[in-house]
Protein backbone atom coordinates (compact mmCIF):
# COMPACT_ATOMS: atom_id res chain seq x y z
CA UNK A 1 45.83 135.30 -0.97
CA UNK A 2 46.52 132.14 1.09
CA UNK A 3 44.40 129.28 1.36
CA UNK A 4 43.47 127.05 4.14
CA UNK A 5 46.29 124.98 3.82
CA UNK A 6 48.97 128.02 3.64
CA UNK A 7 47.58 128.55 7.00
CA UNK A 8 49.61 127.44 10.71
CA UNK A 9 48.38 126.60 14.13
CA UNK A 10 50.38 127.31 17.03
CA UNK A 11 49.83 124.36 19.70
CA UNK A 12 50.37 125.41 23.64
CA UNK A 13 54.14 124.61 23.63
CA UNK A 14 54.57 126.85 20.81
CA UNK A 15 55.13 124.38 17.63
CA UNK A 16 53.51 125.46 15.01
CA UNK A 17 52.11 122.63 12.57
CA UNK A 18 51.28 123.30 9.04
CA UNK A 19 47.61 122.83 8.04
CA UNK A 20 48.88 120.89 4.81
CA UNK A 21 49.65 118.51 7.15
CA UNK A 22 46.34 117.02 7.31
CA UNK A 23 45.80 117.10 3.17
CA UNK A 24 43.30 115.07 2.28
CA UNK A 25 41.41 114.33 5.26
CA UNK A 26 38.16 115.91 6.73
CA UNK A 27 38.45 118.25 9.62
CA UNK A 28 36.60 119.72 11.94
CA UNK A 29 37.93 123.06 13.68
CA UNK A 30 35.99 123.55 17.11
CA UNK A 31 35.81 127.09 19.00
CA UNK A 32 36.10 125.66 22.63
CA UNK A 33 35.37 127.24 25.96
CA UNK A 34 34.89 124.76 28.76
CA UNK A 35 32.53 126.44 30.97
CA UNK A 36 29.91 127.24 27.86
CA UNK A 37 26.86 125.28 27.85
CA UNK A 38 27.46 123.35 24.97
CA UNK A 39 30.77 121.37 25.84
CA UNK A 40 28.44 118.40 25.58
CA UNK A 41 29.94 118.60 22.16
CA UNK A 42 33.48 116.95 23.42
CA UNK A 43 31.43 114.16 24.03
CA UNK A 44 30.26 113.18 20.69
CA UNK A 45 33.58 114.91 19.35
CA UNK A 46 35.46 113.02 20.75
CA UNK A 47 33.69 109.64 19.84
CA UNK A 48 33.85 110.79 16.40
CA UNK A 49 37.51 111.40 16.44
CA UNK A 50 38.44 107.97 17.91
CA UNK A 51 36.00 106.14 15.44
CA UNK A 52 37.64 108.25 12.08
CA UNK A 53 41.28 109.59 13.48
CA UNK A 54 43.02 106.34 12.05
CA UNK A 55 41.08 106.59 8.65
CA UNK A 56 40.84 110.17 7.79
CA UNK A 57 39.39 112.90 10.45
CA UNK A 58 41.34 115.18 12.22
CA UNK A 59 39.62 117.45 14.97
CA UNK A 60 41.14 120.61 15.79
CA UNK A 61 40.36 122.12 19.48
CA UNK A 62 41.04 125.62 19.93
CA UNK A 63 40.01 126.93 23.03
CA UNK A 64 38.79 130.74 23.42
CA UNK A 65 37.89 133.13 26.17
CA UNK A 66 36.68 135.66 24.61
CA UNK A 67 33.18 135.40 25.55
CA UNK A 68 32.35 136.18 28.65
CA UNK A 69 35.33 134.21 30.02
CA UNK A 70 34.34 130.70 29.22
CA UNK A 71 37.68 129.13 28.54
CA UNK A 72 39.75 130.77 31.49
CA UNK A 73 41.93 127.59 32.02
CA UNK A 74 45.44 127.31 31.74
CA UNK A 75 46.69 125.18 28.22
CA UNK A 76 46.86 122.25 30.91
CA UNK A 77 44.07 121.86 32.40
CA UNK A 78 42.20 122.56 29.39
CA UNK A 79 44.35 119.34 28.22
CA UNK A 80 43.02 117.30 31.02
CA UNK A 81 39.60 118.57 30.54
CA UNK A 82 39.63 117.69 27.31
């Protein structure tokens, strides 16, 4: 059985980066889907991050459209709207 850190994430240009990577820090995984009503979330998300990202938070965006076609973006302009 693998654990949470066993685990990979495959980013939009195809790396794939090792959840052990971010050992020892708190993380936050996020669902996202920019036309849902609650992407007033990046807001505060993103405040967080900045505030915590040099000490020990890592937020982790992955965007979804499997619900009713909330997220139907390309991986770049879900960067820039992000």
């Amino acid at each position: 059985m693998k654990n949470f850190y066993d685990l990979e994430a495959e980013l939009p240009s195809g790396k794939k980066v090792k959840l052990e990577e971010y050992k020892g820090k708190v993380i936050i995984i996020a669902n996202t889907a920019s036309k849902c009503g609650l992407t007033y979330q990046y807001t505060w998300l993103e405040e967080l991050y900045k505030k915590y990202s040099d000490k020990w938070l890592v937020v982790l965006w992955f965007p979804c459209n499997q619900f009713a076609n909330q997220e139907p973006w390309t991986d770049e302009e879900i960067k820039q709207n992000c």
